[in-house]
C-alpha atoms as a PDB file:
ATOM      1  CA  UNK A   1      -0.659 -15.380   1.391  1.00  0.00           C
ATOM      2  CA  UNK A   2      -1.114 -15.883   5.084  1.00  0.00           C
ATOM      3  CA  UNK A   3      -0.637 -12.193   5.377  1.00  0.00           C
ATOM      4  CA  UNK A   4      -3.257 -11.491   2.974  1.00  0.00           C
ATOM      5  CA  UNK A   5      -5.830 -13.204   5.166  1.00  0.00           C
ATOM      6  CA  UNK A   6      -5.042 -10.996   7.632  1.00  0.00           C
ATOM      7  CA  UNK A   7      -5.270  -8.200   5.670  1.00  0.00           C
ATOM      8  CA  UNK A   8      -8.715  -9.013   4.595  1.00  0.00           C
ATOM      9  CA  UNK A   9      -9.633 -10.005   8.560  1.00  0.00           C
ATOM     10  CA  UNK A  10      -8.550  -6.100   9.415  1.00  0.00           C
ATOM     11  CA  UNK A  11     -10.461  -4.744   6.536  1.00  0.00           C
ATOM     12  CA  UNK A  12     -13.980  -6.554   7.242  1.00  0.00           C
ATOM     13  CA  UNK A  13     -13.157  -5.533  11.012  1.00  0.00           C
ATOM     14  CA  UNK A  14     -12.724  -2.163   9.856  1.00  0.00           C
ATOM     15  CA  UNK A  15     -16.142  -2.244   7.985  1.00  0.00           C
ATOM     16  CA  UNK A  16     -18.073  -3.261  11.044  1.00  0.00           C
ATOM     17  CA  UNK A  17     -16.528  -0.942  12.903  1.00  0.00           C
ATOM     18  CA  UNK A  18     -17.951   2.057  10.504  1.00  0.00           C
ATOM     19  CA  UNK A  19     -21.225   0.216   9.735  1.00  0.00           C
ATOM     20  CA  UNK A  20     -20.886  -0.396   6.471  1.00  0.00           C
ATOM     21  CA  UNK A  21     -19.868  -4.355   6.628  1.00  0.00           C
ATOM     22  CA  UNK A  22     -21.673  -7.138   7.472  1.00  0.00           C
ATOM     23  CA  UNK A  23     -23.669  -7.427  10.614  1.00  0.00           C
ATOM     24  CA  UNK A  24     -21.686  -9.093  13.286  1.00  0.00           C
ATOM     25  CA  UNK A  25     -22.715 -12.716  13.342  1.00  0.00           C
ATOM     26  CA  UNK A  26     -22.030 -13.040   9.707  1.00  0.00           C
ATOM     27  CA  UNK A  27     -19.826 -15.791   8.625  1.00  0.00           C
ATOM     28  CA  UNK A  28     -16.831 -15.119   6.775  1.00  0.00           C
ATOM     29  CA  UNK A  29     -15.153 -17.706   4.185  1.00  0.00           C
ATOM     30  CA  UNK A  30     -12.249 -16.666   2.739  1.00  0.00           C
ATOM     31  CA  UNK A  31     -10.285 -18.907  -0.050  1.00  0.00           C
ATOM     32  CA  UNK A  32      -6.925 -19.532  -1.357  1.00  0.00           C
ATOM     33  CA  UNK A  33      -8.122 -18.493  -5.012  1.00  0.00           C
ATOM     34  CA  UNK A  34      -4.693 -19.543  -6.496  1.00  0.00           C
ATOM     35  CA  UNK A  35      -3.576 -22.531  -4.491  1.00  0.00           C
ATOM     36  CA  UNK A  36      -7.267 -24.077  -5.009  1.00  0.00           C
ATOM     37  CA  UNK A  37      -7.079 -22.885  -8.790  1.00  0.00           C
ATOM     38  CA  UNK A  38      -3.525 -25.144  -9.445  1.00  0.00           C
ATOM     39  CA  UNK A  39      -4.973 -28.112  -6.849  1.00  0.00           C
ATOM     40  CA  UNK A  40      -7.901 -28.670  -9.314  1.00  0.00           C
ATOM     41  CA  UNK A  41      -5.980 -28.136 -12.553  1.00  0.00           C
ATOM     42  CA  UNK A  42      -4.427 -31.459 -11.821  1.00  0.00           C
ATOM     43  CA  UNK A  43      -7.064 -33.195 -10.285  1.00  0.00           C
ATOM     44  CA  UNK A  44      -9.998 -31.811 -12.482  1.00  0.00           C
ATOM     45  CA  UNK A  45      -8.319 -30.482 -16.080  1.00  0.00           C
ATOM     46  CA  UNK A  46     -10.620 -29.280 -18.229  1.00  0.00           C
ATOM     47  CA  UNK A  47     -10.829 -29.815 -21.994  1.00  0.00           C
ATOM     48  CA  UNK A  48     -11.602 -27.769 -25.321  1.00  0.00           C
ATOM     49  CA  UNK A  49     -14.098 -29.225 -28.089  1.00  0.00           C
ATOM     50  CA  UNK A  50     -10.494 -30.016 -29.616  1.00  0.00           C
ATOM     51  CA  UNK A  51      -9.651 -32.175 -26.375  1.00  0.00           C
ATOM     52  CA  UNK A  52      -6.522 -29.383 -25.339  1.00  0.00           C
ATOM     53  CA  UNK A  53      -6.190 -28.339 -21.988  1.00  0.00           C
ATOM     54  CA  UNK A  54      -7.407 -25.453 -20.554  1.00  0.00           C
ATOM     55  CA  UNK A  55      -6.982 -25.554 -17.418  1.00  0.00           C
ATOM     56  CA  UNK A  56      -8.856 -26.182 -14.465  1.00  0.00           C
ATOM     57  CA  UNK A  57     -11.644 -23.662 -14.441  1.00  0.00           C
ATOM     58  CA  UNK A  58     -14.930 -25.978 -14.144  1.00  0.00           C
ATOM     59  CA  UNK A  59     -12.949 -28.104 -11.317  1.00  0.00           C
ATOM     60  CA  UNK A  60     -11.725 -24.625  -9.187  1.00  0.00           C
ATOM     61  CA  UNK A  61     -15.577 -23.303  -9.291  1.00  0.00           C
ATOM     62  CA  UNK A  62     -16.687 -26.680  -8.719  1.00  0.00           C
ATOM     63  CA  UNK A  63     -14.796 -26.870  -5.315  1.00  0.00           C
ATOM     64  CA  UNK A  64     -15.553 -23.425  -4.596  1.00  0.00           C
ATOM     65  CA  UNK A  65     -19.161 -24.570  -4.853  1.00  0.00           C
ATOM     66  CA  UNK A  66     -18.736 -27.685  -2.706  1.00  0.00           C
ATOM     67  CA  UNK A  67     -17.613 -25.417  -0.177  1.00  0.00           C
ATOM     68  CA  UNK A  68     -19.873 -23.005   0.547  1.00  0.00           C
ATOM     69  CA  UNK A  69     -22.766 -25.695   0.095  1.00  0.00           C
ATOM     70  CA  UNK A  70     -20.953 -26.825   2.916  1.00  0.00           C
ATOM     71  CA  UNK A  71     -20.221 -23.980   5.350  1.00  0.00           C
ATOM     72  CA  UNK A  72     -22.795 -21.747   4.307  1.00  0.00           C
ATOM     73  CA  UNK A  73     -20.885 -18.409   4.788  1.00  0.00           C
ATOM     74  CA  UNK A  74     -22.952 -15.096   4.312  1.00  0.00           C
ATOM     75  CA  UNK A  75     -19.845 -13.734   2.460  1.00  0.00           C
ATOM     76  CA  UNK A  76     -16.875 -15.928   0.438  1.00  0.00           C
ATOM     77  CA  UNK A  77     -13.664 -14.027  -0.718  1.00  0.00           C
ATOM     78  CA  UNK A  78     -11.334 -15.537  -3.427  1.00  0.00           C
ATOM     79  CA  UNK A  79      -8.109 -13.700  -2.609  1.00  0.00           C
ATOM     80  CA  UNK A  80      -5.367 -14.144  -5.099  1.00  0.00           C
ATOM     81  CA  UNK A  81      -1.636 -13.189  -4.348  1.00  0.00           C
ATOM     82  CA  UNK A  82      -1.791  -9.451  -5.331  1.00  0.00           C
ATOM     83  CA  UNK A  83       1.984  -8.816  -5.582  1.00  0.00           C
ATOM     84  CA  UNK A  84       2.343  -8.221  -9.102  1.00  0.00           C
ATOM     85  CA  UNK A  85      -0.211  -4.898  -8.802  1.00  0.00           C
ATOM     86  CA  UNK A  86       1.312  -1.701  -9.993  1.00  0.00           C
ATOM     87  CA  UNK A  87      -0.162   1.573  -8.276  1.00  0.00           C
ATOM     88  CA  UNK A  88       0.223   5.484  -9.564  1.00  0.00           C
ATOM     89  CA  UNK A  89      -1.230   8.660  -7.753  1.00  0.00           C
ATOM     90  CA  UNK A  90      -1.799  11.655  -8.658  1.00  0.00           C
ATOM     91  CA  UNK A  91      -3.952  15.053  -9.122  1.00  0.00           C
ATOM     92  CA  UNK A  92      -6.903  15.112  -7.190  1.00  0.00           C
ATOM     93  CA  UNK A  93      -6.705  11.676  -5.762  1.00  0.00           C
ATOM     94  CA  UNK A  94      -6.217   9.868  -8.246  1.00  0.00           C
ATOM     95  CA  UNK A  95      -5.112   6.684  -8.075  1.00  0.00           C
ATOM     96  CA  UNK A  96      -5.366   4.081 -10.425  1.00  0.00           C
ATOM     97  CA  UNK A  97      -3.762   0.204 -10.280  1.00  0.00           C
ATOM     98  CA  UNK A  98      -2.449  -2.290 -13.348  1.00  0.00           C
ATOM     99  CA  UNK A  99      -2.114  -6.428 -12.806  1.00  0.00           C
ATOM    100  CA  UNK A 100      -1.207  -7.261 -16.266  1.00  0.00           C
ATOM    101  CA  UNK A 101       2.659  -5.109 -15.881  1.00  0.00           C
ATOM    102  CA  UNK A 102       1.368  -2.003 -16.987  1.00  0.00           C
ATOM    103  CA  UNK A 103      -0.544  -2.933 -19.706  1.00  0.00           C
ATOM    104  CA  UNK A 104      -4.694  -1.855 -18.905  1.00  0.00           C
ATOM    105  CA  UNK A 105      -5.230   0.279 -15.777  1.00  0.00           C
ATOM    106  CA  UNK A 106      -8.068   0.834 -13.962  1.00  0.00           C
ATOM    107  CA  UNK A 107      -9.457   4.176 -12.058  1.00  0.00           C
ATOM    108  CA  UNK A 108      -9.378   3.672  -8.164  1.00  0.00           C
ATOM    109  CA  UNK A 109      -9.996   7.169  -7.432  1.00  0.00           C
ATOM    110  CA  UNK A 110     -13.036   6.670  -5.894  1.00  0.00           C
ATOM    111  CA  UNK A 111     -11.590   5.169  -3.592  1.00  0.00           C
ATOM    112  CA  UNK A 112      -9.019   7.199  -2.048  1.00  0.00           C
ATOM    113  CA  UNK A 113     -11.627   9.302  -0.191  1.00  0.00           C
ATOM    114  CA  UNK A 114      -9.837  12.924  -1.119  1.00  0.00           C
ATOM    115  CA  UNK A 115      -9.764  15.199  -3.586  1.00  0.00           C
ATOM    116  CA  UNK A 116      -6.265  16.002  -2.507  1.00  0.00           C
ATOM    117  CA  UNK A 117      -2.816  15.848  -4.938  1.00  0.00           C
ATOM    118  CA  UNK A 118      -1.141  12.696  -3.893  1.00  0.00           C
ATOM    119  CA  UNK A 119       2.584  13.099  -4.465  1.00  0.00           C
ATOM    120  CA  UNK A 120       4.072   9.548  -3.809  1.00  0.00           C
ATOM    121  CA  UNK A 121       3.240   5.939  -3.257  1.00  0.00           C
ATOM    122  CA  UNK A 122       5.484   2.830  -1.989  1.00  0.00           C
ATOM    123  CA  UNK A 123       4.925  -0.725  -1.314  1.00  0.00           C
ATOM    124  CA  UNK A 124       6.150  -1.802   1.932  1.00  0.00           C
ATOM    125  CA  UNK A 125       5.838  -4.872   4.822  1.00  0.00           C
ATOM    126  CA  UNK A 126       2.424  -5.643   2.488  1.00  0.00           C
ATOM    127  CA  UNK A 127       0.960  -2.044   2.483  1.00  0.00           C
ATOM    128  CA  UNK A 128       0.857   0.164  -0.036  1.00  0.00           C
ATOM    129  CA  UNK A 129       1.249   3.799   1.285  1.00  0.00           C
ATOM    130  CA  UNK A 130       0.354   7.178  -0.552  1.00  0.00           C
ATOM    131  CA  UNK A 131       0.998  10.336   0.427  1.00  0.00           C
ATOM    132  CA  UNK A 132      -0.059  13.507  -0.630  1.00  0.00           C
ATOM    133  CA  UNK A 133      -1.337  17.813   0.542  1.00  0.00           C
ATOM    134  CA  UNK A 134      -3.076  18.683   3.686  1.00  0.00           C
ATOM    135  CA  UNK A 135      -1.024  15.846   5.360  1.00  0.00           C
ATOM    136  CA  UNK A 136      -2.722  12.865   3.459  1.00  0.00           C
ATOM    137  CA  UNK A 137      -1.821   9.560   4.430  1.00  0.00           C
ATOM    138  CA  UNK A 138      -3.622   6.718   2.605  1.00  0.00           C
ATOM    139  CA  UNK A 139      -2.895   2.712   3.105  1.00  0.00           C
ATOM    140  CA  UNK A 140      -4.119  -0.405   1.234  1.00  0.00           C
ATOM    141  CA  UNK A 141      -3.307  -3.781   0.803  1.00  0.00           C
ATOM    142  CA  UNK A 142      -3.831  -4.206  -2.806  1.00  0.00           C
ATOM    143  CA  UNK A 143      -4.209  -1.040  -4.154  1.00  0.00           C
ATOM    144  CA  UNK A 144      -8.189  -1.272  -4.371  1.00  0.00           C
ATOM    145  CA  UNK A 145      -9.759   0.168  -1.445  1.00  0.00           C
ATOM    146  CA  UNK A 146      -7.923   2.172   0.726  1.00  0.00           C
ATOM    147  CA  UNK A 147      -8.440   4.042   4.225  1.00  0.00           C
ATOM    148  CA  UNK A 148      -7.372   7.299   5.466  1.00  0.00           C
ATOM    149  CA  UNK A 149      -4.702   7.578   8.431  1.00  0.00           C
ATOM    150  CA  UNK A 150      -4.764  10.642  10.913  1.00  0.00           C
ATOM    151  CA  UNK A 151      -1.037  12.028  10.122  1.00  0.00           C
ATOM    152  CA  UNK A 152      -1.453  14.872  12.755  1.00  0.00           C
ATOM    153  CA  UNK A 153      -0.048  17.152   9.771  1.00  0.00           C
ATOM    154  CA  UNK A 154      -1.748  19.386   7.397  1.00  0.00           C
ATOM    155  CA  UNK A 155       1.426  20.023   5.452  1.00  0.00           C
ATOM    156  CA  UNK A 156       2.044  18.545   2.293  1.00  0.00           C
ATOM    157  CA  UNK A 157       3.725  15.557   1.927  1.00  0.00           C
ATOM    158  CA  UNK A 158       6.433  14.746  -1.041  1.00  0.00           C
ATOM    159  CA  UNK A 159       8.338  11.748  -0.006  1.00  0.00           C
ATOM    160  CA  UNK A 160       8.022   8.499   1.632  1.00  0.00           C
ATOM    161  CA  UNK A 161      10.075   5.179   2.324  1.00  0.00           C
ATOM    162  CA  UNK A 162      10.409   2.282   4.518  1.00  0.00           C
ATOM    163  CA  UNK A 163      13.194   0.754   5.903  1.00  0.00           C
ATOM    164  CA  UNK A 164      14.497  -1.133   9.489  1.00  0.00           C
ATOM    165  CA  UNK A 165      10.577  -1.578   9.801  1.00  0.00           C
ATOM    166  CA  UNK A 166      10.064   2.127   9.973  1.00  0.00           C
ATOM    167  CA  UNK A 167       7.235   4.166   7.707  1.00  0.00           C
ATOM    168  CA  UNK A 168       9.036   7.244   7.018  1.00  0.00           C
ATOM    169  CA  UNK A 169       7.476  10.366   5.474  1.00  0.00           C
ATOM    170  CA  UNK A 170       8.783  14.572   4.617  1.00  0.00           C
ATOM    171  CA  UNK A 171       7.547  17.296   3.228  1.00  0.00           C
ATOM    172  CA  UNK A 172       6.566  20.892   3.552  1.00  0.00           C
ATOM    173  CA  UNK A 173       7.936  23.439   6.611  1.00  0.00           C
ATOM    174  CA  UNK A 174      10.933  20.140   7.492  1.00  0.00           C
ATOM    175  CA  UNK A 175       8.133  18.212   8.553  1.00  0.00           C
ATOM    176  CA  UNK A 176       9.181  14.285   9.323  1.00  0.00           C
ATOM    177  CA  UNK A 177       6.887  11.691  10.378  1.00  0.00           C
ATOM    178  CA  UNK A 178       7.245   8.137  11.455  1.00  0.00           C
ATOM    179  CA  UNK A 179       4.872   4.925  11.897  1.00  0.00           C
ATOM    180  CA  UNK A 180       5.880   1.062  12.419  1.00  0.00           C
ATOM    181  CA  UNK A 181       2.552   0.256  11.173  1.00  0.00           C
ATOM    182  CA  UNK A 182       1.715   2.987   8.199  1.00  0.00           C
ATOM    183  CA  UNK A 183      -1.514   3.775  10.397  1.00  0.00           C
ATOM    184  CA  UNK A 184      -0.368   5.500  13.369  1.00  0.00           C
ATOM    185  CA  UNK A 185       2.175   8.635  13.156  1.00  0.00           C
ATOM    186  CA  UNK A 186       4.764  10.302  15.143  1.00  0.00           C
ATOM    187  CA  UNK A 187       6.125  14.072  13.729  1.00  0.00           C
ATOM    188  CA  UNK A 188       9.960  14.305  14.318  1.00  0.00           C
ATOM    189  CA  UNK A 189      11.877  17.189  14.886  1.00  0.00           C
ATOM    190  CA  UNK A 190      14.225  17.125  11.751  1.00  0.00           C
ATOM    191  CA  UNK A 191      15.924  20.827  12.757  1.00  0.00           C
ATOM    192  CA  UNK A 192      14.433  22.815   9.464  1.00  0.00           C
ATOM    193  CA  UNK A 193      12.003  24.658   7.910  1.00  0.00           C
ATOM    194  CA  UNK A 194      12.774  24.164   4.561  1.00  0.00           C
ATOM    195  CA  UNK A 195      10.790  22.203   2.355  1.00  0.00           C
ATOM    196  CA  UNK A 196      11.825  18.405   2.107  1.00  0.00           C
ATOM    197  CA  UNK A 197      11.120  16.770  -1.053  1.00  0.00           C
ATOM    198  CA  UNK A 198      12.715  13.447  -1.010  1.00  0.00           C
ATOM    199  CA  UNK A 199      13.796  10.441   1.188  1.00  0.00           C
ATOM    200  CA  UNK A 200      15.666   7.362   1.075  1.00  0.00           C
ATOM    201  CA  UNK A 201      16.977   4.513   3.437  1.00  0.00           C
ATOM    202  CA  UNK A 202      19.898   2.601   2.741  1.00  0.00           C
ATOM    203  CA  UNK A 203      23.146   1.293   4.728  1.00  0.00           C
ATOM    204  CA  UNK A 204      21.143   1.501   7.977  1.00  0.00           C
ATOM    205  CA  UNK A 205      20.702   5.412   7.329  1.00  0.00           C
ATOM    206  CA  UNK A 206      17.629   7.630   6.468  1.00  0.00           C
ATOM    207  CA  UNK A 207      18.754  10.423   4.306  1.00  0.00           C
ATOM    208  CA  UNK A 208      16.152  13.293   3.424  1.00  0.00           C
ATOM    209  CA  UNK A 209      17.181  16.161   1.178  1.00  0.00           C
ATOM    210  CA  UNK A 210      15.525  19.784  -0.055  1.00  0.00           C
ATOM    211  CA  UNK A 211      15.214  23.283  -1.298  1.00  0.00           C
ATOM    212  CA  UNK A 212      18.553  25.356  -0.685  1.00  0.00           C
ATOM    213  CA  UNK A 213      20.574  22.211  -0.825  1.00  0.00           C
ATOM    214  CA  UNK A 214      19.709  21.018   2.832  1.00  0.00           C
ATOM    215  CA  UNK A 215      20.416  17.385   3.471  1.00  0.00           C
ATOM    216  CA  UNK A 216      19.698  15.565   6.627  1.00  0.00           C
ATOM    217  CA  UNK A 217      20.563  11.959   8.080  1.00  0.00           C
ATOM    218  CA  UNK A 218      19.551   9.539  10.607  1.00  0.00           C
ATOM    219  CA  UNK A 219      20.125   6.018  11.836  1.00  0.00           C
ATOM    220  CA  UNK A 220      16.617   6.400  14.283  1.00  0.00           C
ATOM    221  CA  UNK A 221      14.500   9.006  12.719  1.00  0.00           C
ATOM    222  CA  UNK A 222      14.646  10.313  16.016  1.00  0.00           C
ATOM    223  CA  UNK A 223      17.749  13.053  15.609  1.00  0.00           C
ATOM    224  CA  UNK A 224      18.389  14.135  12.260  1.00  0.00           C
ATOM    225  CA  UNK A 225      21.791  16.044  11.530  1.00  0.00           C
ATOM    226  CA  UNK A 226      22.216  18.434   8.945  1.00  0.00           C
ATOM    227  CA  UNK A 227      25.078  17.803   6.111  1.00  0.00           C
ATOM    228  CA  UNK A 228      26.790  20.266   4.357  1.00  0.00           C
ATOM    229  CA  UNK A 229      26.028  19.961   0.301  1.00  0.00           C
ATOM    230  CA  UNK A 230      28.100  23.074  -1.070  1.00  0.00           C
ATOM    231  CA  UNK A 231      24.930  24.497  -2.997  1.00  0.00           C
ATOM    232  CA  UNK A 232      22.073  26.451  -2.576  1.00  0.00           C
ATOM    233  CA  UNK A 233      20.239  24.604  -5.462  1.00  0.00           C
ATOM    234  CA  UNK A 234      17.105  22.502  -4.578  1.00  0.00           C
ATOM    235  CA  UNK A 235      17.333  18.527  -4.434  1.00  0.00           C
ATOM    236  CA  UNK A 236      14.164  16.349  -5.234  1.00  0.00           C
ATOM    237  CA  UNK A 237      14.927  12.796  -4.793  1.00  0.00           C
ATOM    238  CA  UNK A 238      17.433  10.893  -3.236  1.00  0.00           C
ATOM    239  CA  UNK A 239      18.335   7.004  -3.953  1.00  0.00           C
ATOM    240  CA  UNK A 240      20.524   4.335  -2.459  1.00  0.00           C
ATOM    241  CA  UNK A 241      21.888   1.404  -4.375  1.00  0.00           C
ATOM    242  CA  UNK A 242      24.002  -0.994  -2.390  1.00  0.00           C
END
């Protein structure tokens, strides 16, 4: 959860940045929504006509009240633990984002900020990461708002993964690119000009594969050797499972 303040810290700094926040001596409360939320249930249950419990609703916006009467902030976030979020792109940036396992969904698209085909998304070191044409690179930290990063690509992308703390992304013309952070990229030199359509990490080795059969691996994502398959026909998706 700690990382989830942060998250929302980045974003608000983000908004000021573009002028489209809060003005800079705002104040800023943001609260625990679930670990206030089970605090109260105990302390402050609240009761049916019937006298059955249902939970503690009246005492969680109760303290919620208590403390903004008290610290007066210009802006109050509940943040609950958004872990359980499920997240599909698609056509036209679409994206669109489930909390109950699938069940309802709701439209994000407007979000995204392109009109672009997004081809994959992964959850990784708390950001979710889309990629898609033109070299789109999207991030969020719940799957709700999201912000464009400059890939320094305008090929399309197919692929993505994460692994040894390393963002890694393929696609079109061999392109490879790398970020630590999912916001700033690197393009690697992966020794092809094929088209790349998948990528996966596993055993301390990336492993990216193709049309005509090409597969490449590396332990850096720095120098990429090319593997001998034994066919000409076109790979889509590679997988690890230890």
């Amino acid at each position: 959860m700690k990382a989830r303040f942060f998250d929302i810290l980045k974003e608000v700094e983000r908004e000021h940045e573009q002028g489209t926040g809060s003005s800079k001596d705002s104040h800023l409360m943001i609260i625990d929504g679930l670990n206030t939320f089970i605090r109260v249930f105990s302390a402050v249950p609240a009761l049916n006509d019937d006298g059955d419990h249902i939970g503690g609703v009246t005492g969680f916006l109760r303290s919620i009240a208590a403390n903004i009467r008290q610290h007066k902030p210009t802006r109050c976030v509940i943040v609950f633990d958004g872990n359980n979020n499920w997240v599909t792109v698609g056509d036209n940036g679409s994206i669109f984002t489930s909390s109950n396992n699938g069940t309802t969904w709701d439209n994000r698209t407007s979000a995204s900020g392109t009109t672009e085909e997004l081809n994959e998304v992964i959850f990784a070191n708390s950001t979710f990461v889309a990629f898609g044409y033109s070299g789109t690179i999207l991030t969020s930290s719940y799957g709700i708002t999201w912000t464009s990063r400059t890939s320094g690509t305008t090929a399309k992308l197919h692929s993505g993964t994460f692994g040894n703390n390393i963002f890694v992304t393929v696609g079109y013309n061999g392109t490879i690119l790398t970020s630590s952070d999912a916001i700033t990229w690197t393009i690697k030199t992966s020794g092809t000009t094929d088209i790349l359509d998948g990528i996966a990490y596993g055993n301390s080795t990336y492993v990216t594969v193709g049309d005509d059969g090409i597969i490449f691996s590396s332990t850096d994502t720095n120098t990429w050797t090319s593997r001998t398959s034994g066919t000409s026909k076109h790979f889509r998706r590679v997988f690890y499972k230890e």
